[in-house]
N, C-alpha and C. Protein backbone atom coordinates (compact mmCIF):
# COMPACT_ATOMS: atom_id res chain seq x y z
N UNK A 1 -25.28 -16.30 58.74
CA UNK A 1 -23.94 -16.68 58.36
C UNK A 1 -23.93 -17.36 57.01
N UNK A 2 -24.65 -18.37 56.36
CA UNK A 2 -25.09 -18.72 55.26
C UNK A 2 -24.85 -17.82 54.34
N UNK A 3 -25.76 -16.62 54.53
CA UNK A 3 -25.96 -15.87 53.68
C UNK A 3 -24.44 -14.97 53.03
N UNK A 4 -23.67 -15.22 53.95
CA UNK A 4 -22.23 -14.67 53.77
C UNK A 4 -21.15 -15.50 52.95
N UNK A 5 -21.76 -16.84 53.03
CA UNK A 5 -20.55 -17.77 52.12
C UNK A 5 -20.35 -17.69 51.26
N UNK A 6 -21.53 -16.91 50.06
CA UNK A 6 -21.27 -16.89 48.85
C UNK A 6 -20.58 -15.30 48.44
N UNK A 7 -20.23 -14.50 49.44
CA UNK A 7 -19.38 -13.52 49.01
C UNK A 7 -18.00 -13.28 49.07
N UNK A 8 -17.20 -13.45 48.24
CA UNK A 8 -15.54 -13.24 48.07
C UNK A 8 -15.03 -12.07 48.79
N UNK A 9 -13.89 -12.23 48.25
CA UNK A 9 -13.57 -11.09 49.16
C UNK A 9 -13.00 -10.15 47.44
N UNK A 10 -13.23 -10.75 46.41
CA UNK A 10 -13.22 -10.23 45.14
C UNK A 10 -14.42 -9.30 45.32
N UNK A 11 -15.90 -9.76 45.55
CA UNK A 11 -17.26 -9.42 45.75
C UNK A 11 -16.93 -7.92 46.41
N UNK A 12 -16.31 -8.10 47.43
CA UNK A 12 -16.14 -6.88 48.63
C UNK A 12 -15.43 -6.02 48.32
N UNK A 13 -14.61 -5.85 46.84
CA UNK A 13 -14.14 -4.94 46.99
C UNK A 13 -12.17 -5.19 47.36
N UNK A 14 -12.17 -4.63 48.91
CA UNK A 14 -10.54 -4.80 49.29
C UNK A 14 -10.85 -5.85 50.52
N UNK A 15 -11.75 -6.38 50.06
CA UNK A 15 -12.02 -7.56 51.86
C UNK A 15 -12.23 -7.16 52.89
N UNK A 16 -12.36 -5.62 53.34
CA UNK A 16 -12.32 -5.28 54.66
C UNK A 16 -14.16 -5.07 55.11
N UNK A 17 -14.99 -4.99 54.13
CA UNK A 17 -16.65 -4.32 54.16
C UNK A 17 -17.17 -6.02 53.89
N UNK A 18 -18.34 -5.98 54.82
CA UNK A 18 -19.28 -6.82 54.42
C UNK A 18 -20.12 -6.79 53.58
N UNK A 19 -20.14 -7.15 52.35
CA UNK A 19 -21.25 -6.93 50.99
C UNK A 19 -21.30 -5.78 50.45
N UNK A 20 -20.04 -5.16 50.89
CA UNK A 20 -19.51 -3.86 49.94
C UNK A 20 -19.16 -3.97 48.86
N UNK A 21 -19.69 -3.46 47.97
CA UNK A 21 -18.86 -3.64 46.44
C UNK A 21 -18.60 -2.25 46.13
N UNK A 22 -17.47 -2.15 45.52
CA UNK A 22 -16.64 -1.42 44.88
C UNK A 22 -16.48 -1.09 43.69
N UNK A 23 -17.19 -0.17 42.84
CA UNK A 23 -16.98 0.27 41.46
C UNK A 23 -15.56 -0.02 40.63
N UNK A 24 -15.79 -0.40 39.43
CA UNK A 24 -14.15 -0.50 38.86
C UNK A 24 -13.94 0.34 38.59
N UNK A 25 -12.44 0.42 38.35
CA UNK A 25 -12.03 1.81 38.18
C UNK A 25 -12.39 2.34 36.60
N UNK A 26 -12.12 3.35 36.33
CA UNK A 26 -13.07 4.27 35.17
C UNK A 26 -11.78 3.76 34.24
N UNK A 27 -12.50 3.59 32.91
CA UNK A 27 -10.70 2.93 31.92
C UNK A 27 -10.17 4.74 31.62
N UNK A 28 -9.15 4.98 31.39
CA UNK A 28 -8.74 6.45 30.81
C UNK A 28 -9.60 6.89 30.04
N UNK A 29 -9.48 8.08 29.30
CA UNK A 29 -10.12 8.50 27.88
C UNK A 29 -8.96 9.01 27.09
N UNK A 30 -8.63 9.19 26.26
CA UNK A 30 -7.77 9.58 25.15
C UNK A 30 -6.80 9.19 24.55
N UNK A 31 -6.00 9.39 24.15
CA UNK A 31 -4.80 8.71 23.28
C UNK A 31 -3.69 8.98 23.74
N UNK A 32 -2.93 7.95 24.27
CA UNK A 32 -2.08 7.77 25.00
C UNK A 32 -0.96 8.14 24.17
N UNK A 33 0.28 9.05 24.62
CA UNK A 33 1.29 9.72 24.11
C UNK A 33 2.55 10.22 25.04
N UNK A 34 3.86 10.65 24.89
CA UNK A 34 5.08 10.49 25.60
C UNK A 34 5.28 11.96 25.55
N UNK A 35 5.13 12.57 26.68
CA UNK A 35 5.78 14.07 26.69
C UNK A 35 7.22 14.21 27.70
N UNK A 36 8.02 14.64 26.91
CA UNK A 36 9.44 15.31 27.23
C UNK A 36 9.52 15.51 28.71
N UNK A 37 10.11 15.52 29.61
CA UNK A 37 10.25 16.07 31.19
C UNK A 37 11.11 17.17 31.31
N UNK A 38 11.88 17.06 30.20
CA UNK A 38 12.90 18.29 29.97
C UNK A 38 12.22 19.13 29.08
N UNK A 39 12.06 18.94 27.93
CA UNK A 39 11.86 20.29 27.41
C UNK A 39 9.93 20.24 27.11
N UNK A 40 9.68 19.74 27.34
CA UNK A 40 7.84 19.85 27.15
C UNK A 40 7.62 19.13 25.90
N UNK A 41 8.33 18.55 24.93
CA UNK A 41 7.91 18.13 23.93
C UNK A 41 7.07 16.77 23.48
N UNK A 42 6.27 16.79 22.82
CA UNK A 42 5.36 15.79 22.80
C UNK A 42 5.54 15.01 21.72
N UNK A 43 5.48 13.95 21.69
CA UNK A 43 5.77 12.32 20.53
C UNK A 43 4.41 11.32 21.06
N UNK A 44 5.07 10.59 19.87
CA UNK A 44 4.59 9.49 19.52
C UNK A 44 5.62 8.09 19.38
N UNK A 45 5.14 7.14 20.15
CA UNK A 45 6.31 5.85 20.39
C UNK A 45 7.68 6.68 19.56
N UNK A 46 8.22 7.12 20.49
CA UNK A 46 9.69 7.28 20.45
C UNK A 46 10.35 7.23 21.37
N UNK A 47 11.83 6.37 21.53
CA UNK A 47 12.70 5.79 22.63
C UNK A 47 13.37 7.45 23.15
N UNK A 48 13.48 8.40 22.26
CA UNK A 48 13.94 9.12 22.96
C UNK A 48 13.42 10.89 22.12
N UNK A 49 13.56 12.19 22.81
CA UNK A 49 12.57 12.87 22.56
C UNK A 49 13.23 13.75 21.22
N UNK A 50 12.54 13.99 20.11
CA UNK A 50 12.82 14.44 18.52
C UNK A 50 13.64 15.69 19.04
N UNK A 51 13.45 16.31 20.23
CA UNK A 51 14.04 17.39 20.25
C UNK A 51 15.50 17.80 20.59
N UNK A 52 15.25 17.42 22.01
CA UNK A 52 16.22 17.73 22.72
C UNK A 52 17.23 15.97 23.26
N UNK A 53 16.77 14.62 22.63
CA UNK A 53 17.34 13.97 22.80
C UNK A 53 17.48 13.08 24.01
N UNK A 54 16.44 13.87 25.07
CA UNK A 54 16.17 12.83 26.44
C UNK A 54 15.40 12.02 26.08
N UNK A 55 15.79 10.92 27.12
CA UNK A 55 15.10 9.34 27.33
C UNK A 55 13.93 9.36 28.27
N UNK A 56 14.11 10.69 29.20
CA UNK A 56 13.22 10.97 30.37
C UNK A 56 11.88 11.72 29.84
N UNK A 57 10.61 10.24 29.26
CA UNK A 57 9.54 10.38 28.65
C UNK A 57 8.64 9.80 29.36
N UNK A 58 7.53 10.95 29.67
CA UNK A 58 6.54 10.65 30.67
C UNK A 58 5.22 10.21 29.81
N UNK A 59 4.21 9.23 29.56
CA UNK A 59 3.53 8.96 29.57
C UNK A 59 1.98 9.86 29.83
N UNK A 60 1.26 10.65 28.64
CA UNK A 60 -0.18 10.89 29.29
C UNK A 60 -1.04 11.11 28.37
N UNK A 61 -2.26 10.89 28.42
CA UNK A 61 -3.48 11.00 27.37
C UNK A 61 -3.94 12.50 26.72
N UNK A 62 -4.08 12.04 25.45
CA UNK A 62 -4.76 13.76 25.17
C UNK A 62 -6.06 14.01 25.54
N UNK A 63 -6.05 15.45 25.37
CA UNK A 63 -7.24 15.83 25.92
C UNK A 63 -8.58 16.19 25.32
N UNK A 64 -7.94 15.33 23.72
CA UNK A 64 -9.72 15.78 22.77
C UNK A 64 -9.38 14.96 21.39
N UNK A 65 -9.77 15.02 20.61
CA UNK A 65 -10.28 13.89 19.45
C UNK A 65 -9.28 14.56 18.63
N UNK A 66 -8.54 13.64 17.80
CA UNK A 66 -7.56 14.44 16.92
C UNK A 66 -8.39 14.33 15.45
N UNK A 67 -7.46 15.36 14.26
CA UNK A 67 -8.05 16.20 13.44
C UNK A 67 -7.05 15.51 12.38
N UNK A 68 -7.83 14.86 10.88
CA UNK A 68 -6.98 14.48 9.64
C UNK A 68 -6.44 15.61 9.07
N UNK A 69 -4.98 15.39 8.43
CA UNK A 69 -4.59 16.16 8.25
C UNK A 69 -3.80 16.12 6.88
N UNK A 70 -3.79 14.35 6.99
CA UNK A 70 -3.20 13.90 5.76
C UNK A 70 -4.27 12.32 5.20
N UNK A 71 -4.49 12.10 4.30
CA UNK A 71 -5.33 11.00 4.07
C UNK A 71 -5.04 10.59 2.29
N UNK A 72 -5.17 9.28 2.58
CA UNK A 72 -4.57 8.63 0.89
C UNK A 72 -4.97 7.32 1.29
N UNK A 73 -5.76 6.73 0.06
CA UNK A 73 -6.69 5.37 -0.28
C UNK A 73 -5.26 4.50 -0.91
N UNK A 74 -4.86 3.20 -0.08
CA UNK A 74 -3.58 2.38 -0.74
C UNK A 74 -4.05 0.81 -0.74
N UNK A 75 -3.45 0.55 -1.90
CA UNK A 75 -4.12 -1.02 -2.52
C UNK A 75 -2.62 -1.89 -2.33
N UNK A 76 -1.82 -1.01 -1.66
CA UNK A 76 -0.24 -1.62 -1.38
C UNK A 76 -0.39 -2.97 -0.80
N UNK A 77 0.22 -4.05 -0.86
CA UNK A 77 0.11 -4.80 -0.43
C UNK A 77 -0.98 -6.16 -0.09
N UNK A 78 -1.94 -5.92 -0.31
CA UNK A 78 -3.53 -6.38 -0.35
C UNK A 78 -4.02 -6.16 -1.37
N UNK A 79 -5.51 -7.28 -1.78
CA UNK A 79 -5.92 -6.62 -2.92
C UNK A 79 -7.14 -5.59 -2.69
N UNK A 80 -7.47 -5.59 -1.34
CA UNK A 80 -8.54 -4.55 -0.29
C UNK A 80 -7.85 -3.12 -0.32
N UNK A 81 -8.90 -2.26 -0.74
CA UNK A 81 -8.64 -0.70 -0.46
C UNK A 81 -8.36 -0.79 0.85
N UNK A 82 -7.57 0.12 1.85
CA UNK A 82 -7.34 0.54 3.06
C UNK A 82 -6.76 2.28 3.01
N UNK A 83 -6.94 3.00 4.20
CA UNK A 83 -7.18 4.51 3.95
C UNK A 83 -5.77 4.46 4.86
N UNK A 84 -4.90 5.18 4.80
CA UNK A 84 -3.68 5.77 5.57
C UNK A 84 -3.67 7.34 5.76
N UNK A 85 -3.54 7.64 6.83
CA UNK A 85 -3.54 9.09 7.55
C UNK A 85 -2.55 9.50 8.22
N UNK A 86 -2.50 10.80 8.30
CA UNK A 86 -1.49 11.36 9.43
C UNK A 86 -2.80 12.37 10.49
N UNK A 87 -2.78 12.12 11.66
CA UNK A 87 -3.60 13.14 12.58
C UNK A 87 -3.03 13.50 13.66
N UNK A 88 -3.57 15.13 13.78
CA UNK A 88 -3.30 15.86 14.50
C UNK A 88 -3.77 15.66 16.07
N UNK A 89 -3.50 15.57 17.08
CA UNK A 89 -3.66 15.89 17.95
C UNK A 89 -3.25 17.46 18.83
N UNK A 90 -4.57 17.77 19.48
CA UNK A 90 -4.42 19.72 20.23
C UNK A 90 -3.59 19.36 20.96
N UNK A 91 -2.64 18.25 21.36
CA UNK A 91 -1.15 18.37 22.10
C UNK A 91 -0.23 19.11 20.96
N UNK A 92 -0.41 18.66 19.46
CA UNK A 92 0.37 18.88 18.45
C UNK A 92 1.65 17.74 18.49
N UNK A 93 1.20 16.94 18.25
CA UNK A 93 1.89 15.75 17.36
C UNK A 93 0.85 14.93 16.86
N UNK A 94 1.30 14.26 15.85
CA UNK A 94 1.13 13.48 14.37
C UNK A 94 1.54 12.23 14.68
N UNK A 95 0.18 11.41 14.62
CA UNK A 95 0.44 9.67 14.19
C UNK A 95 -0.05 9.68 12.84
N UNK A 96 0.76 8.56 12.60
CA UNK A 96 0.55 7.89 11.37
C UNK A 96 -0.14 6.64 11.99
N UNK A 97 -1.64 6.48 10.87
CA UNK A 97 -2.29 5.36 11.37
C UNK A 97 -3.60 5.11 10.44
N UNK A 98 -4.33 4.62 10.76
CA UNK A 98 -5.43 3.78 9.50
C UNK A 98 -6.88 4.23 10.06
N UNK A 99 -7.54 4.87 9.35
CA UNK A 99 -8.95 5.49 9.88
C UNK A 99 -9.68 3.83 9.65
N UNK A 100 -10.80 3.15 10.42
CA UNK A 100 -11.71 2.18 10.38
C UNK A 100 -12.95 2.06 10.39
N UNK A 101 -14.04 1.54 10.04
CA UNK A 101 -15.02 1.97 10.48
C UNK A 101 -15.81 2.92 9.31
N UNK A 102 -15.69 2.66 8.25
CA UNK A 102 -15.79 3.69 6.98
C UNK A 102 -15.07 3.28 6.18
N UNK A 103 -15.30 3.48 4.55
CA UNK A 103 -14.89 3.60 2.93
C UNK A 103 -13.56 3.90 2.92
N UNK A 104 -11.95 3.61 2.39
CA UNK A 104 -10.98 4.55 2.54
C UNK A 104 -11.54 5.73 1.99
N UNK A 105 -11.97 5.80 1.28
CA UNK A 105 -12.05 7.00 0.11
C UNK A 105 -13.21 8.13 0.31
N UNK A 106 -13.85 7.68 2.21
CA UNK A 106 -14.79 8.87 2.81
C UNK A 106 -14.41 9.55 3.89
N UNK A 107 -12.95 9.26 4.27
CA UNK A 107 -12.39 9.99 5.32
C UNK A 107 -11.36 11.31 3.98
N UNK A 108 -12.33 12.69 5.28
CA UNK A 108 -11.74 13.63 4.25
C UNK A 108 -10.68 14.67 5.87
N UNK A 109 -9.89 15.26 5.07
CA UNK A 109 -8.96 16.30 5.79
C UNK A 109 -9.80 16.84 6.85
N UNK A 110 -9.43 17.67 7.79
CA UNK A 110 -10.13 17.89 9.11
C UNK A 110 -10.99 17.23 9.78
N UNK A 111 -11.81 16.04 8.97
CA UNK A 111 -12.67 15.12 10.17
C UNK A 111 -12.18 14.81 11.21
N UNK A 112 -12.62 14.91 12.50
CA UNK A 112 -12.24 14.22 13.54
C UNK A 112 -12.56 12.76 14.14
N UNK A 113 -11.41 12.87 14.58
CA UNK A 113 -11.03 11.10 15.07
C UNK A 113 -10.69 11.05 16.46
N UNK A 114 -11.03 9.88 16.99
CA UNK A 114 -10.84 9.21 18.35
C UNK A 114 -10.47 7.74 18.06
N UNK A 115 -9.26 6.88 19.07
CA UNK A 115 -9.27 5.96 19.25
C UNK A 115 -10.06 4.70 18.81
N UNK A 116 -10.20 3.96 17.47
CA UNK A 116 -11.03 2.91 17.92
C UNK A 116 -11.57 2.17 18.96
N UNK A 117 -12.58 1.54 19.00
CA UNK A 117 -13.20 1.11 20.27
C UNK A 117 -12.79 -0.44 20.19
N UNK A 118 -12.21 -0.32 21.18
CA UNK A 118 -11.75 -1.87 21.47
C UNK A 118 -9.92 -2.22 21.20
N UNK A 119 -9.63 -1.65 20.48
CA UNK A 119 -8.24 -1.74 20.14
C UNK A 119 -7.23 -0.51 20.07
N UNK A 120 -6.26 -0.79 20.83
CA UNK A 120 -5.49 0.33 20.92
C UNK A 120 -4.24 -0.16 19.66
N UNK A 121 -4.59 -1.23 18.76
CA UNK A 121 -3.22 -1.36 17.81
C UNK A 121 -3.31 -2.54 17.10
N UNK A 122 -3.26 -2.81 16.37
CA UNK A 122 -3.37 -3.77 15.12
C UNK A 122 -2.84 -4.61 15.57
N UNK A 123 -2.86 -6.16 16.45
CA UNK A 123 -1.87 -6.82 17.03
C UNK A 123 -1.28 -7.25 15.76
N UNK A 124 -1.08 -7.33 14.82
CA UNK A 124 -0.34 -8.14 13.59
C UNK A 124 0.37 -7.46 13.14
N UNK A 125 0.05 -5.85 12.57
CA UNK A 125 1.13 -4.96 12.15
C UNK A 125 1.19 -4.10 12.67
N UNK A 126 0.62 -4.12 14.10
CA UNK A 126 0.71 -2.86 15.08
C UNK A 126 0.24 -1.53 14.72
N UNK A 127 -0.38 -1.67 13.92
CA UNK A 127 -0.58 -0.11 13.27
C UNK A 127 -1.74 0.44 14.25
N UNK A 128 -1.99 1.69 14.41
CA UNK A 128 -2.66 2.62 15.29
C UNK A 128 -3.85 2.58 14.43
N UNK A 129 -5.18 2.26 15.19
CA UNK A 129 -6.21 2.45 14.42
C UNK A 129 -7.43 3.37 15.52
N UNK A 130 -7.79 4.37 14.06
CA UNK A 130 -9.04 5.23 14.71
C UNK A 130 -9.89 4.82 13.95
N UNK A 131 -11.15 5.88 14.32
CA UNK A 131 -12.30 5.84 13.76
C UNK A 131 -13.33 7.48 13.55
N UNK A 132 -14.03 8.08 12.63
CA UNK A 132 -14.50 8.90 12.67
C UNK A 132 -15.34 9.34 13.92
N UNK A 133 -15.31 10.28 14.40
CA UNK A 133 -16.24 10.84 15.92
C UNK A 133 -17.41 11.25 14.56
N UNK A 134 -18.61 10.16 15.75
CA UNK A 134 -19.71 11.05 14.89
C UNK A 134 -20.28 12.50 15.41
N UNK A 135 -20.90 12.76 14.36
CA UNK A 135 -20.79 14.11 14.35
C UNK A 135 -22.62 14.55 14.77
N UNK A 136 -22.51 15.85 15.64
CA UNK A 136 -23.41 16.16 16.20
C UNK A 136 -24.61 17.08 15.62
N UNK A 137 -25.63 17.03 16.03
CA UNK A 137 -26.36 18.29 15.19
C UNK A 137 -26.79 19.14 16.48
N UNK A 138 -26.61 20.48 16.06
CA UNK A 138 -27.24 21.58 17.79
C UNK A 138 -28.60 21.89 17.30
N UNK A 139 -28.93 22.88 18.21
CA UNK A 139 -30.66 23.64 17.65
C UNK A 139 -30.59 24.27 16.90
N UNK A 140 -30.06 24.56 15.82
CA UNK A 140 -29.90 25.47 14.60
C UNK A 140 -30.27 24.09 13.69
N UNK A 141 -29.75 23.35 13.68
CA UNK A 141 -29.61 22.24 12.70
C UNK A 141 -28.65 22.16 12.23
N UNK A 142 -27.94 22.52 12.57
CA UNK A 142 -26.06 22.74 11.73
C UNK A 142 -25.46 21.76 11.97
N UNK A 143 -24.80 20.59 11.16
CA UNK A 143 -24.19 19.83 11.63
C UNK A 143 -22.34 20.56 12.76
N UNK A 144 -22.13 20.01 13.00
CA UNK A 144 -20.93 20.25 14.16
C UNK A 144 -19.81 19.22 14.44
């Protein structure tokens, strides 16, 4: 009985197992985005949908690393270079947001991007920040 005092019922899981523990749950993967219920259309933080004008916007992650499409090095505001982008996501919509993690001036058109790690948004100016997916080599040697 001793041996039981020091386990919670946090420890257990849902409290019902003795010295059961319970895996956490897996965090999502991808970039979270608002698709249409009416007409299928897909956005980015918008109160209501570019298309057809419904409010009825469902919430869901994409399903792969989005692709630059637009990129420009800006000294606006700061006296620090910072890189501004537009990327594609294979849902097909476009954020505007700040590549990290790298030079402004080494993020080029089609590199692919994923989510920064750790932050889903600039808490100060909210801005959407990614980062380059590194890139793979196969048995040919080809980069990929």
């Amino acid at each position: 009985m001793s041996e039981m005092a020091g386990v919670s019922a946090s420890a257990t899981g849902t409290g019902f197992g003795i010295g059961v523990i319970t895996p956490p749950e897996p965090e999502p993967t991808g970039f979270a985005y608002q698709r249409c219920k009416w007409c299928g259309t897909p956005s980015f933080r918008r109160l209501l949908c570019p298309v057809c004008a419904s409010s009825d916007l469902e919430t869901e992650r994409s399903a792969g690393p989005g692709i630059v499409v637009q990129s420009r090095v800006v000294h606006r505001g700061t006296g620090v270079a910072r890189n501004e982008s537009l990327v594609r996501f294979p849902e097909d919509f476009v954020v505007p947001c700040r590549i990290v993690g790298t030079p402004p001036h080494l993020v080029w058109v089609g590199a692919d991007v994923r989510p920064a790690r750790g932050a889903d948004a600039d808490s100060v100016t909210g801005e959407v920040l990614f980062e380059l997916c590194d890139r793979t080599t196969d048995d040919d040697g080809l980069r990929r």
